[in-house]
Protein backbone atom coordinates (compact mmCIF):
# COMPACT_ATOMS: atom_id res chain seq x y z
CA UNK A 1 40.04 36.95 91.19
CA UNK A 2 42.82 36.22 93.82
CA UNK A 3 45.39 38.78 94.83
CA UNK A 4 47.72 36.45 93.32
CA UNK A 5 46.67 37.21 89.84
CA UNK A 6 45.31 40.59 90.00
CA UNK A 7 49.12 41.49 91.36
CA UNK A 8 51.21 38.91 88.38
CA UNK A 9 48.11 40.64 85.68
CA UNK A 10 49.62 43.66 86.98
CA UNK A 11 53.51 43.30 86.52
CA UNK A 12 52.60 41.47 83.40
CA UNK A 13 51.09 45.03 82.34
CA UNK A 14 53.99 46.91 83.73
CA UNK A 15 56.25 44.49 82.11
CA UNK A 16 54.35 45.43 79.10
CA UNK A 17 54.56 48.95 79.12
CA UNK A 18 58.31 49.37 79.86
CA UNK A 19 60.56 50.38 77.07
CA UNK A 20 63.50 48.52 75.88
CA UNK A 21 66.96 49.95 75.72
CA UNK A 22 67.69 52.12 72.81
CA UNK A 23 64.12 52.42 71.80
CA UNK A 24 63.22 56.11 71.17
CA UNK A 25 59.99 57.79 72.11
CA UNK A 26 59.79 59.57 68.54
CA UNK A 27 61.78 58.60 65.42
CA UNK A 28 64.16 60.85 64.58
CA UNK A 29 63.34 63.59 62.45
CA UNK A 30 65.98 64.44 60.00
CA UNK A 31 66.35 68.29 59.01
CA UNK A 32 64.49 68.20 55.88
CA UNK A 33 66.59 71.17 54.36
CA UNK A 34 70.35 68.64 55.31
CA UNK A 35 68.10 65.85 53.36
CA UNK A 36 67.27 67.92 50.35
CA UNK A 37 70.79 69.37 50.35
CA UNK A 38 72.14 65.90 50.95
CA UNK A 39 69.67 64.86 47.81
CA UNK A 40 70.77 67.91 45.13
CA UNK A 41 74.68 68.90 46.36
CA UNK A 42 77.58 66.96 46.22
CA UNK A 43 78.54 66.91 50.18
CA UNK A 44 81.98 66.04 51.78
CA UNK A 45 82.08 64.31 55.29
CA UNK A 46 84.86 63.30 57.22
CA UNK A 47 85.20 61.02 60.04
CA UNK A 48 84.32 61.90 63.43
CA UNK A 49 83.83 58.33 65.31
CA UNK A 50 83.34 54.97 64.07
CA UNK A 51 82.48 52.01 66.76
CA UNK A 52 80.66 48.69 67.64
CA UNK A 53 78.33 48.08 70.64
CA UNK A 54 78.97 44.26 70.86
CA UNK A 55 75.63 42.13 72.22
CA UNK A 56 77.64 42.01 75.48
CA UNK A 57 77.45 45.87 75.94
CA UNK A 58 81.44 46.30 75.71
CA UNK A 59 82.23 49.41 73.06
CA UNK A 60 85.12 49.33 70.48
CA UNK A 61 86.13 52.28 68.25
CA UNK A 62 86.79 51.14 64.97
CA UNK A 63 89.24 53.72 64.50
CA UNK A 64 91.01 54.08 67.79
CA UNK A 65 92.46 57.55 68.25
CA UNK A 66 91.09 58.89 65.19
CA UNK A 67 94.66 58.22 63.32
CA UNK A 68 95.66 61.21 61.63
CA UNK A 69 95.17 59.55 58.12
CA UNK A 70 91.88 58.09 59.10
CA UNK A 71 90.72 61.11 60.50
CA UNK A 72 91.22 63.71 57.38
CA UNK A 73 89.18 60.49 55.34
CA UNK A 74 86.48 61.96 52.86
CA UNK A 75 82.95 60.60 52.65
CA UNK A 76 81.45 62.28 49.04
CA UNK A 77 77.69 61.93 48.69
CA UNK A 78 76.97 63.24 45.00
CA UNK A 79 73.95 64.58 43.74
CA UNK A 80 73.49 62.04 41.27
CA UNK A 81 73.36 59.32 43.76
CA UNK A 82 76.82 57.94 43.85
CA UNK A 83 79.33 58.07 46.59
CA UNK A 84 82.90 57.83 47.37
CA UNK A 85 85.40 57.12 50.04
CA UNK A 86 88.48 58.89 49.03
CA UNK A 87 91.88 59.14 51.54
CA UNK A 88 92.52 62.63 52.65
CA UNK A 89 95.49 64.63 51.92
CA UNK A 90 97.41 61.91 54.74
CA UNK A 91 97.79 58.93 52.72
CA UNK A 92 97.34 55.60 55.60
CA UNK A 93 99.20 53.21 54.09
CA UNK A 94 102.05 54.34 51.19
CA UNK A 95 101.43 53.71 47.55
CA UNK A 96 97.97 52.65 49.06
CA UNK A 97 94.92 53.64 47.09
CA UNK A 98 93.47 57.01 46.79
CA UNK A 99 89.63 55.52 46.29
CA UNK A 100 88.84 53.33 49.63
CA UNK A 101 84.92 52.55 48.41
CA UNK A 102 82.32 53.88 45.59
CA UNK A 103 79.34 52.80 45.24
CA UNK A 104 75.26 54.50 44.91
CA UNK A 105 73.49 55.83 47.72
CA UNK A 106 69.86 56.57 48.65
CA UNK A 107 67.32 58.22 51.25
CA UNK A 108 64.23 56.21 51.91
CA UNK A 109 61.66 55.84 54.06
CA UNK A 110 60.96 59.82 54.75
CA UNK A 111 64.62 59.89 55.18
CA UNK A 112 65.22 57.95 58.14
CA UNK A 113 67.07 55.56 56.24
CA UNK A 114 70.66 55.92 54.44
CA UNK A 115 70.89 52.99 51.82
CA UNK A 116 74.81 52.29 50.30
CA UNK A 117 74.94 50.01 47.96
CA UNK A 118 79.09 49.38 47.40
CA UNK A 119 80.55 48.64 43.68
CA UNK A 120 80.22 45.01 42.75
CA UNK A 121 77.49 44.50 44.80
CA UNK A 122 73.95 43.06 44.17
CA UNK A 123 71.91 44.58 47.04
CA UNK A 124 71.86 48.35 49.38
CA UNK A 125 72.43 48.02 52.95
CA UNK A 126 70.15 49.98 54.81
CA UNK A 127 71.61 52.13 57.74
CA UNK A 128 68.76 53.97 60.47
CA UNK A 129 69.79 57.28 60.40
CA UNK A 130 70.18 58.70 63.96
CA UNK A 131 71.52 62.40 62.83
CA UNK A 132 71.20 64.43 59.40
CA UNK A 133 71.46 68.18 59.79
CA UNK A 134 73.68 70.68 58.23
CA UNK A 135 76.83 70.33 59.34
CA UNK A 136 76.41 66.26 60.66
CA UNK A 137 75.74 62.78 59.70
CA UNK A 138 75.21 60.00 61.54
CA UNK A 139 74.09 55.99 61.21
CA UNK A 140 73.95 52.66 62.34
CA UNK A 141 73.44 49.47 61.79
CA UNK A 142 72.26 46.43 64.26
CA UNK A 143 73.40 43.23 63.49
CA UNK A 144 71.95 40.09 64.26
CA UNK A 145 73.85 38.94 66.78
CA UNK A 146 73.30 42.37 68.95
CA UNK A 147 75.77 44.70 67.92
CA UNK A 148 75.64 48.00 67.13
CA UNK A 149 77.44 49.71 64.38
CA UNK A 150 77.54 53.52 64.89
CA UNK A 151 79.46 56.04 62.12
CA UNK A 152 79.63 59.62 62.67
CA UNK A 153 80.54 62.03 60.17
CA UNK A 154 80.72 66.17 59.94
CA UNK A 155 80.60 68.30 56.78
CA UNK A 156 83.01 69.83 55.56
């Protein structure tokens, strides 16, 4: 063989080998004691950040300034595998509603995965969990046109 291909065989190989952005060495490994909790408790969650990665790398909070009435928002997993999203005590939007979403939620795939599956819907959508410990939760979704969907969430 030529120099020529011995040195393209090896960038090929190095080309290979590199990692692409946002790929993680190990998956994550959820706290197994926040999963069972999450699994046999009813848990309350509010908002910490919300945002989109669009596929051109530019960041938008979905939420921007955390509101005051968005931020005191309650995320209720219950233990018989329904959720809700109520308002908090600072209503958004006057004479607005109370209930925001309901729906059923799940934990697959050695809980790595958070499935919600909203009312009047046929199908789950299946968030990658990226945090699940005591006191945190954390998801996202990748759409396919790039972007990222990120949601944050601490117990309360």
């Amino acid at each position: 063989m030529n120099r020529a291909t011995v040195a393209a065989f090896a960038f090929l190989l190095l080309f290979l080998s590199c990692k692409k952005p946002g790929e993680n060495d190990q998956p994550i490994e959820p706290d197994p004691i926040a999963a069972q909790a999450l699994l046999t408790e009813a848990r309350y969650f509010t908002v910490l950040k919300q945002e989109v990665t669009f596929a051109n790398g530019t960041t938008q909070s979905t939420n921007p300034g955390l509101v005051a009435c968005l931020d005191d928002n309650q995320f209720i997993f219950k233990k018989d595998g329904s959720y809700q999203k109520t308002e908090g005590s600072l209503i958004c939007v006057q004479g607005g509603p109370f209930l925001l979403d309901e729906g059923r939620w799940e934990l697959t795939e050695n809980n790595r995965k958070l499935g919600l599956k909203p009312r009047n819907t046929s199908a789950f959508v299946r968030y990658d969990i990226t945090e699940l410990s005591a006191d945190r939760l954390s998801y996202e979704l990748k759409d396919d046109f790039g972007s990222v969907y990120r949601f944050s969430y601490r117990r309360n």
